[in-house]
N, C-alpha and C. Protein backbone atom coordinates (compact mmCIF):
# COMPACT_ATOMS: atom_id res chain seq x y z
N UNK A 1 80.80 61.42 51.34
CA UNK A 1 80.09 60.88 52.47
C UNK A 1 79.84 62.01 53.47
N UNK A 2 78.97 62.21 53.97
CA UNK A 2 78.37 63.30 54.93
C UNK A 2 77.91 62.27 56.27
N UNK A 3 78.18 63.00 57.26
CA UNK A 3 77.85 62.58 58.54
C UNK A 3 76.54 63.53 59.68
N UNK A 4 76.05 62.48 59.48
CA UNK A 4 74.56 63.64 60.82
C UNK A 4 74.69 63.09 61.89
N UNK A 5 74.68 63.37 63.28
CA UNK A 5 74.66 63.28 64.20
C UNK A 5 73.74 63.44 65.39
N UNK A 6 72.88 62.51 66.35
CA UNK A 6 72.13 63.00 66.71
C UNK A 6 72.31 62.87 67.91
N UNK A 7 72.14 63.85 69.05
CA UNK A 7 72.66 63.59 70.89
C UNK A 7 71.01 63.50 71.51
N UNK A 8 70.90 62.77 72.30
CA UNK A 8 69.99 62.08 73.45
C UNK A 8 70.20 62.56 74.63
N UNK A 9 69.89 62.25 75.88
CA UNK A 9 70.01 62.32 76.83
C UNK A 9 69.17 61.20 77.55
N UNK A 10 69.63 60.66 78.61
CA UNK A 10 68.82 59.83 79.47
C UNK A 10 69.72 59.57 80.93
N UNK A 11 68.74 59.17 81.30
CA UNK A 11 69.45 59.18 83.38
C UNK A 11 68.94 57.22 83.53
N UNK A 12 70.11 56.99 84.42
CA UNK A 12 70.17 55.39 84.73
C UNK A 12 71.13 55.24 85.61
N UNK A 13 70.48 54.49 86.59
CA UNK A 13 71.36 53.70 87.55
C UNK A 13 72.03 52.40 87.31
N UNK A 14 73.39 52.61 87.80
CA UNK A 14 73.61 51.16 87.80
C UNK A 14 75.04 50.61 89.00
N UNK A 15 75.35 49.46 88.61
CA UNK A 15 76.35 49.24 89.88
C UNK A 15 77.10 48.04 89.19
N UNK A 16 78.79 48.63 89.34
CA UNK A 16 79.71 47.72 88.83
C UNK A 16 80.26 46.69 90.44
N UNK A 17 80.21 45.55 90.06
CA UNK A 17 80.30 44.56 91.01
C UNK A 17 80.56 43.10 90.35
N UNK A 18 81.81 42.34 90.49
CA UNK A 18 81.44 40.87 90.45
C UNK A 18 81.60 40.42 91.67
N UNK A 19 80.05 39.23 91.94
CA UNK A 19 79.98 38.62 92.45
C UNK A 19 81.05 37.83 92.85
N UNK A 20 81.96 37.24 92.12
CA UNK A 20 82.80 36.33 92.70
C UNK A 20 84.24 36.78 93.53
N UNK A 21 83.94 38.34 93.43
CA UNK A 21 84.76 38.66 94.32
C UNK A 21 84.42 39.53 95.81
N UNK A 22 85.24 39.86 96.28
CA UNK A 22 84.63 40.35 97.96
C UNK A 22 84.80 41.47 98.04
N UNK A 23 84.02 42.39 98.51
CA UNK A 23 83.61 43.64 98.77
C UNK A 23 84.73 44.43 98.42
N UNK A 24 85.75 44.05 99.06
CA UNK A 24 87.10 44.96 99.08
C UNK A 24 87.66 44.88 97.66
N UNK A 25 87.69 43.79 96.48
CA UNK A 25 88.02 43.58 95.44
C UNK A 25 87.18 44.31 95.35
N UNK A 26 85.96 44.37 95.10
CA UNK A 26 85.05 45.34 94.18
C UNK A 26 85.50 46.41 94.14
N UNK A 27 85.28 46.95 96.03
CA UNK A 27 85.84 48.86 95.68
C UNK A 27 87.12 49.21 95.05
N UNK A 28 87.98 47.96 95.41
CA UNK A 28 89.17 48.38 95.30
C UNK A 28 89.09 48.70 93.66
N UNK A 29 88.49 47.94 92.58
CA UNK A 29 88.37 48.26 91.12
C UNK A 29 87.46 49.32 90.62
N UNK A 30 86.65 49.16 91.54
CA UNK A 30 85.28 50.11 90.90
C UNK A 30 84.97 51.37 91.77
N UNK A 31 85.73 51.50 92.60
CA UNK A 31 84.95 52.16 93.58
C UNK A 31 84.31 52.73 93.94
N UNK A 32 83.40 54.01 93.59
CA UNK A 32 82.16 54.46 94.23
C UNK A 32 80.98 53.46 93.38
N UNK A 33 81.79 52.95 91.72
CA UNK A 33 80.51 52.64 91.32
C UNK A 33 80.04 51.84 91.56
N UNK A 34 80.90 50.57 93.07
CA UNK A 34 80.59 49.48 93.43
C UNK A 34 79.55 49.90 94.87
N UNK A 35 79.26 50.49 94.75
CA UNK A 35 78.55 51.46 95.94
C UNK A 35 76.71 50.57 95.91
N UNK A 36 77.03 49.57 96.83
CA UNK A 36 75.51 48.62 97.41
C UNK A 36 74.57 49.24 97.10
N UNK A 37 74.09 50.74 96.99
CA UNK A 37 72.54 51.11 97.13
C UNK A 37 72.87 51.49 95.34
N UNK A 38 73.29 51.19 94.64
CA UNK A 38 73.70 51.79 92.95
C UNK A 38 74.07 53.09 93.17
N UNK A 39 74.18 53.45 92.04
CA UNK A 39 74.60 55.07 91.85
C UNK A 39 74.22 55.53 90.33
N UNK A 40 73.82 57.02 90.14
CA UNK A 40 73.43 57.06 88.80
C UNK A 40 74.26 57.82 87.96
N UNK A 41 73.89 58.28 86.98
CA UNK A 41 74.10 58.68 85.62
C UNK A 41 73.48 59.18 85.20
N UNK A 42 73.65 61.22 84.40
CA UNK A 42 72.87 61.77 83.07
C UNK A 42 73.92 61.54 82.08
N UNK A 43 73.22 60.79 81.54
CA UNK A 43 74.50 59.82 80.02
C UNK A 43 73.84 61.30 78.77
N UNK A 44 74.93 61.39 78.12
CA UNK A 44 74.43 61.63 76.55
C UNK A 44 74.70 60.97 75.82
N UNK A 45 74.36 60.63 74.56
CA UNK A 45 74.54 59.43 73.81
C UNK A 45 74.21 60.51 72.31
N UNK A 46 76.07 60.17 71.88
CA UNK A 46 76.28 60.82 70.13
C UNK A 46 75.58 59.78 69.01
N UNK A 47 74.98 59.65 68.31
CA UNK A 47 74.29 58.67 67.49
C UNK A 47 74.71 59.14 66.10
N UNK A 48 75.68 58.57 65.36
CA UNK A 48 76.35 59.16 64.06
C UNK A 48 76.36 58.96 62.58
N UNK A 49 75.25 58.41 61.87
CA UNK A 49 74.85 58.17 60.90
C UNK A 49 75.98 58.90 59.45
N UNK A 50 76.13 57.61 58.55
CA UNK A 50 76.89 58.33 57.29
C UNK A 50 76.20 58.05 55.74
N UNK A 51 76.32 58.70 55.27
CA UNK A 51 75.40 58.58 53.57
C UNK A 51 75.67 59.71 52.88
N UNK A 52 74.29 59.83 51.76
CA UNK A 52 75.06 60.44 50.86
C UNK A 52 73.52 61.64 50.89
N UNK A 53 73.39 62.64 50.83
CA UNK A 53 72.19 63.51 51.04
C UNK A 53 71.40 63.55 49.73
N UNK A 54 69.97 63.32 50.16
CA UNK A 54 68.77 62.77 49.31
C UNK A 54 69.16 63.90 48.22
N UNK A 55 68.92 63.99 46.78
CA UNK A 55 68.93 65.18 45.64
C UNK A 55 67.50 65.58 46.30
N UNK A 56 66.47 65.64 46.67
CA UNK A 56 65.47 66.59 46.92
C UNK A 56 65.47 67.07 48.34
N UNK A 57 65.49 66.03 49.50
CA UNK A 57 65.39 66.65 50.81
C UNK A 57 67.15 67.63 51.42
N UNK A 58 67.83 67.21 50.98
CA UNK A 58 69.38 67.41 50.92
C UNK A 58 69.76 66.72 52.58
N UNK A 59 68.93 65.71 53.01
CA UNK A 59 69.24 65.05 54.10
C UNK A 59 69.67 63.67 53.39
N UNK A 60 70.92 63.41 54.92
CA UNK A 60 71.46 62.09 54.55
C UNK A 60 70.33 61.28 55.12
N UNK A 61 69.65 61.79 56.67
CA UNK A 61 68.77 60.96 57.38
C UNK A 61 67.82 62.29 57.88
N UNK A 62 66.73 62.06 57.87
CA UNK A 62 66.00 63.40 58.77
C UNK A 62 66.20 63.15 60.25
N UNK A 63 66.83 64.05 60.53
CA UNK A 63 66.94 63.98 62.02
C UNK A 63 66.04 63.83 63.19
N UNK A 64 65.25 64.38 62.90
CA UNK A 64 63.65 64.53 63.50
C UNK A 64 63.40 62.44 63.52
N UNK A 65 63.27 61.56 62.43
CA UNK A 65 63.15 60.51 62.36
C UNK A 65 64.22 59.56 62.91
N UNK A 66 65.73 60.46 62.79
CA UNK A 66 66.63 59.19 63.20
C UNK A 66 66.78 59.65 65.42
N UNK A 67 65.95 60.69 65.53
CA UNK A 67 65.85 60.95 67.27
C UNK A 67 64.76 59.65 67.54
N UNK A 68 63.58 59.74 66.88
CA UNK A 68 62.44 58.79 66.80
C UNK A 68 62.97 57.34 67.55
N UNK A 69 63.87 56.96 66.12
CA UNK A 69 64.47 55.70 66.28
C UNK A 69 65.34 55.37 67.17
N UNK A 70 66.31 56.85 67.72
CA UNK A 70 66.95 56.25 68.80
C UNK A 70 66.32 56.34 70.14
N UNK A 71 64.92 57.13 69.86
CA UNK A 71 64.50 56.92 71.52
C UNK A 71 63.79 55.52 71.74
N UNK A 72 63.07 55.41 70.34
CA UNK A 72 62.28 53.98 70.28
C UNK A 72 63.37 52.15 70.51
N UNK A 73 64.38 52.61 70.11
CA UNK A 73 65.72 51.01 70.05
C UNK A 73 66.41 51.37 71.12
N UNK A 74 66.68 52.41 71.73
CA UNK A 74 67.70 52.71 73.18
C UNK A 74 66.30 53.47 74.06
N UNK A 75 66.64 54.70 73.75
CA UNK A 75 66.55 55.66 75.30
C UNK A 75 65.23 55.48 76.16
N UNK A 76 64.15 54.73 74.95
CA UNK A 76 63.02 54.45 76.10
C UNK A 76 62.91 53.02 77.03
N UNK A 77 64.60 52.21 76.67
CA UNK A 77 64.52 51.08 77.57
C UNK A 77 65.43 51.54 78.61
N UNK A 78 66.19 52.54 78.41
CA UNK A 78 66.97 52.57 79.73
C UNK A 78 67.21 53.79 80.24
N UNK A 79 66.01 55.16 79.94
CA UNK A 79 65.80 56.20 80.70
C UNK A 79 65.57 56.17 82.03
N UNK A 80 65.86 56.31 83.02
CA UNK A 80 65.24 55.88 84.51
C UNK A 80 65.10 54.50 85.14
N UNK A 81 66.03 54.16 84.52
CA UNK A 81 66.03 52.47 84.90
C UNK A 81 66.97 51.98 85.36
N UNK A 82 67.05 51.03 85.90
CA UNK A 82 68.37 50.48 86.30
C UNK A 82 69.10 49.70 85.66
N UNK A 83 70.13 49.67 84.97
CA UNK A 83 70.55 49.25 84.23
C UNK A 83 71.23 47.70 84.37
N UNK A 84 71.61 47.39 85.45
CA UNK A 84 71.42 45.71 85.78
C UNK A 84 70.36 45.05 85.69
N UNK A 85 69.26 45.53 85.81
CA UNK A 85 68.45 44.84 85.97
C UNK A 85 67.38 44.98 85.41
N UNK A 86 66.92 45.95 84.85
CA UNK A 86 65.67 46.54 84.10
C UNK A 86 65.59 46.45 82.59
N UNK A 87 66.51 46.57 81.58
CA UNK A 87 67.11 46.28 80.41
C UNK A 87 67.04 44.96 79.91
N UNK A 88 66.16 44.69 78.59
CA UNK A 88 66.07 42.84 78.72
C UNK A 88 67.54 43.43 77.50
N UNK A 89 67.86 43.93 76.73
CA UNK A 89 69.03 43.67 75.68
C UNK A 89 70.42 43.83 76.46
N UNK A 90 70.36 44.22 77.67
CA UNK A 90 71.64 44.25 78.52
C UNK A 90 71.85 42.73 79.15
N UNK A 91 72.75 41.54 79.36
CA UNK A 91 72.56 40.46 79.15
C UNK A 91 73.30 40.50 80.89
N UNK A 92 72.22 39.63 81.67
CA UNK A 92 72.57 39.67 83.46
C UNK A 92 74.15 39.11 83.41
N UNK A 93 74.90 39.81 84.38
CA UNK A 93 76.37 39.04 84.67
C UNK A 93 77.35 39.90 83.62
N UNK A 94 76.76 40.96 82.56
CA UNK A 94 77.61 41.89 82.17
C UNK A 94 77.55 43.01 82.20
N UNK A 95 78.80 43.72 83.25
CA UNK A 95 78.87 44.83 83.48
C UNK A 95 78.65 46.20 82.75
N UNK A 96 77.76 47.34 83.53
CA UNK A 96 76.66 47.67 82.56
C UNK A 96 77.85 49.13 82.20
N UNK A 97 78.96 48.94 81.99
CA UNK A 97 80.12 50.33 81.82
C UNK A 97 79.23 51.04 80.66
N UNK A 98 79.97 51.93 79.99
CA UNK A 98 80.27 52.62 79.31
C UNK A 98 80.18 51.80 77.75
N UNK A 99 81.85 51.45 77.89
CA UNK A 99 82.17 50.35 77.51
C UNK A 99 81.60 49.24 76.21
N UNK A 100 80.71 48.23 77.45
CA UNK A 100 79.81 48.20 77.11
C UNK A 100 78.48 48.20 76.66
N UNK A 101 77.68 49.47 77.27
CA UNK A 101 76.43 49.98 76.82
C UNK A 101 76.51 50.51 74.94
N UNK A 102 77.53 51.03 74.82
CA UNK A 102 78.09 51.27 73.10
C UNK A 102 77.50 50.41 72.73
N UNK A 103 78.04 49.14 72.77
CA UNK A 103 78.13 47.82 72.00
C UNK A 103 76.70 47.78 72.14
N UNK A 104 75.98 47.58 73.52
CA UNK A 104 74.68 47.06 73.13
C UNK A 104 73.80 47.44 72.25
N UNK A 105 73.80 48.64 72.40
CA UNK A 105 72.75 50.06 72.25
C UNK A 105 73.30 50.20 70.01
N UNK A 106 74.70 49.91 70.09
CA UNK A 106 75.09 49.55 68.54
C UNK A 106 74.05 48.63 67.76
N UNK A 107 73.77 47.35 68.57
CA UNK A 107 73.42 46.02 68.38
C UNK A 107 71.86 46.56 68.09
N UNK A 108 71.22 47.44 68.84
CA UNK A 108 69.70 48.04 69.39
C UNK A 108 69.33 48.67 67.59
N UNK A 109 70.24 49.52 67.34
CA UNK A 109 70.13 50.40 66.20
C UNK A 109 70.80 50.06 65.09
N UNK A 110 71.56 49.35 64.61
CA UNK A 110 71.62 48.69 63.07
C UNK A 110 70.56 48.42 62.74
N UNK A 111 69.94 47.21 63.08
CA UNK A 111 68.78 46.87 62.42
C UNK A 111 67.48 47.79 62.33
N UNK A 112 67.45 48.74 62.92
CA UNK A 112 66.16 49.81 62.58
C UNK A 112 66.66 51.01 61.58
N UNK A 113 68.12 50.96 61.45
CA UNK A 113 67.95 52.06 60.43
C UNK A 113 67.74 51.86 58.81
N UNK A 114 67.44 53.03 58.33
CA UNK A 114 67.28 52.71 56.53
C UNK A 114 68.51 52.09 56.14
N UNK A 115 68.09 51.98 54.47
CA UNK A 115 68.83 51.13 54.05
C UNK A 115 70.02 52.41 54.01
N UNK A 116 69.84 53.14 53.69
CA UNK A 116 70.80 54.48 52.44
C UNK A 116 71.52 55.12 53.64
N UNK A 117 71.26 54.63 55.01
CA UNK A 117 72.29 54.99 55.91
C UNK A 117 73.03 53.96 56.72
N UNK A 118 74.22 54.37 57.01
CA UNK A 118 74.76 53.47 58.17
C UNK A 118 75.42 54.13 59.27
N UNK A 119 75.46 53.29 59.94
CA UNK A 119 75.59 53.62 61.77
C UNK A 119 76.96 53.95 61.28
N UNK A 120 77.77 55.20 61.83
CA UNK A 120 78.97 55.42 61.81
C UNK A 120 79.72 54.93 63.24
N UNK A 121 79.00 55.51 64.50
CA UNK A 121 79.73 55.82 65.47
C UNK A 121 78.84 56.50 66.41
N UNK A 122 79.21 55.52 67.70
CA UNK A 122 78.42 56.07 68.84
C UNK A 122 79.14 56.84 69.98
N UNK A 123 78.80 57.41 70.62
CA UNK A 123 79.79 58.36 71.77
C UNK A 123 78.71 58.26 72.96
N UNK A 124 78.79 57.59 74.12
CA UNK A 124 78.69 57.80 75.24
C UNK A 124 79.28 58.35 76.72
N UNK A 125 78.37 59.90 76.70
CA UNK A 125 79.29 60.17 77.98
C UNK A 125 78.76 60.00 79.06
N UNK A 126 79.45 59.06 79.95
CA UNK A 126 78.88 58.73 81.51
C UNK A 126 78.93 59.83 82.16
N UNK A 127 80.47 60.87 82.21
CA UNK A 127 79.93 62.02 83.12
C UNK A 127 80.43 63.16 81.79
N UNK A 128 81.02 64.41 82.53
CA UNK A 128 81.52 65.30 81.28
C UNK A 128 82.89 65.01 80.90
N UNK A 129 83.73 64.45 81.57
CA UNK A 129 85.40 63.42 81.63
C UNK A 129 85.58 62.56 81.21
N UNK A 130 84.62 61.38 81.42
CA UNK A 130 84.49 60.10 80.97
C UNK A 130 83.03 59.66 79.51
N UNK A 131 83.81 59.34 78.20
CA UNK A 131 82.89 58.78 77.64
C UNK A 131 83.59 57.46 76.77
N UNK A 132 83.16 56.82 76.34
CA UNK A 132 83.11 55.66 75.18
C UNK A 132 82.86 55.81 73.75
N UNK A 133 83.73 55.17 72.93
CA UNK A 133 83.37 55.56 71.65
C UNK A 133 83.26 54.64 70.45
N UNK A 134 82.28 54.28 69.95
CA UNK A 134 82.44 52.45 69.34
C UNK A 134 81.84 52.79 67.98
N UNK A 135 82.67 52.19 66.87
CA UNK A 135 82.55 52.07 65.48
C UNK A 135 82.11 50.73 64.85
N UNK A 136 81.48 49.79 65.91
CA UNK A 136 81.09 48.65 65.41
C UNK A 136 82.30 47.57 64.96
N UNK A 137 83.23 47.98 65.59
CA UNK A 137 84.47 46.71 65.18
C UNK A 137 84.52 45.75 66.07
């Protein structure tokens, strides 16, 4: 099994907050990212494909095609956008972390890839300290 990997980049605002609690609960959990005017993010996003490499092209996936697909199922819905609110596959009332952007953005790209590959593993880094890392379990 061979693994290709492909990194993105995209910028997005967003703001961790529940409503049902009061200002001071918020900061006290989230704190700058509970910050009223949002706050943003240059995310990179690891995209990790596994298979077995074609006998003629010696690719598991052409990379050039699997960037295609992840800008076309992720990075062109939530480049410059706000991520509460701008995103129809981000579902209103769930917090737009790390976390869970993996999961969504997982959900975005199974179904567009070939058959002869599968999604290994995604890596999102919110800053250069903090990232997420989801294998579809």
């Amino acid at each position: 099994m061979v693994y290709l990997t492909r990194v993105e980049k995209f910028n997005a605002a967003h703001k961790l907050w529940v409503e049902e609690w009061t200002e001071e609960q918020n900061l006290d959990v989230f704190g700058k990212c509970a910050n009223a005017n949002w706050h943003g993010h240059n995310y990179t996003l690891h995209v990790t494909v596994k298979g077995t490499p074609d006998r003629y092209t010696g690719f598991v996936m052409d990379a050039k095609v699997l960037g295609q697909l992840v800008k076309r199922a992720v990075i062109d819905h939530v480049d410059h956008r706000n991520l509460n609110l701008d995103v129809p596959f981000i579902p209103a009332g769930i917090q737009p972390t790390s976390e869970n952007l993996v999961i969504f953005f997982w959900e975005q790209l199974v179904p567009q890839l070939p058959p002869e590959v599968t999604l290994h593993r995604l890596i999102l880094h919110e800053t250069d300290t903090i990232y997420a890392e989801y294998y579809g379990e």
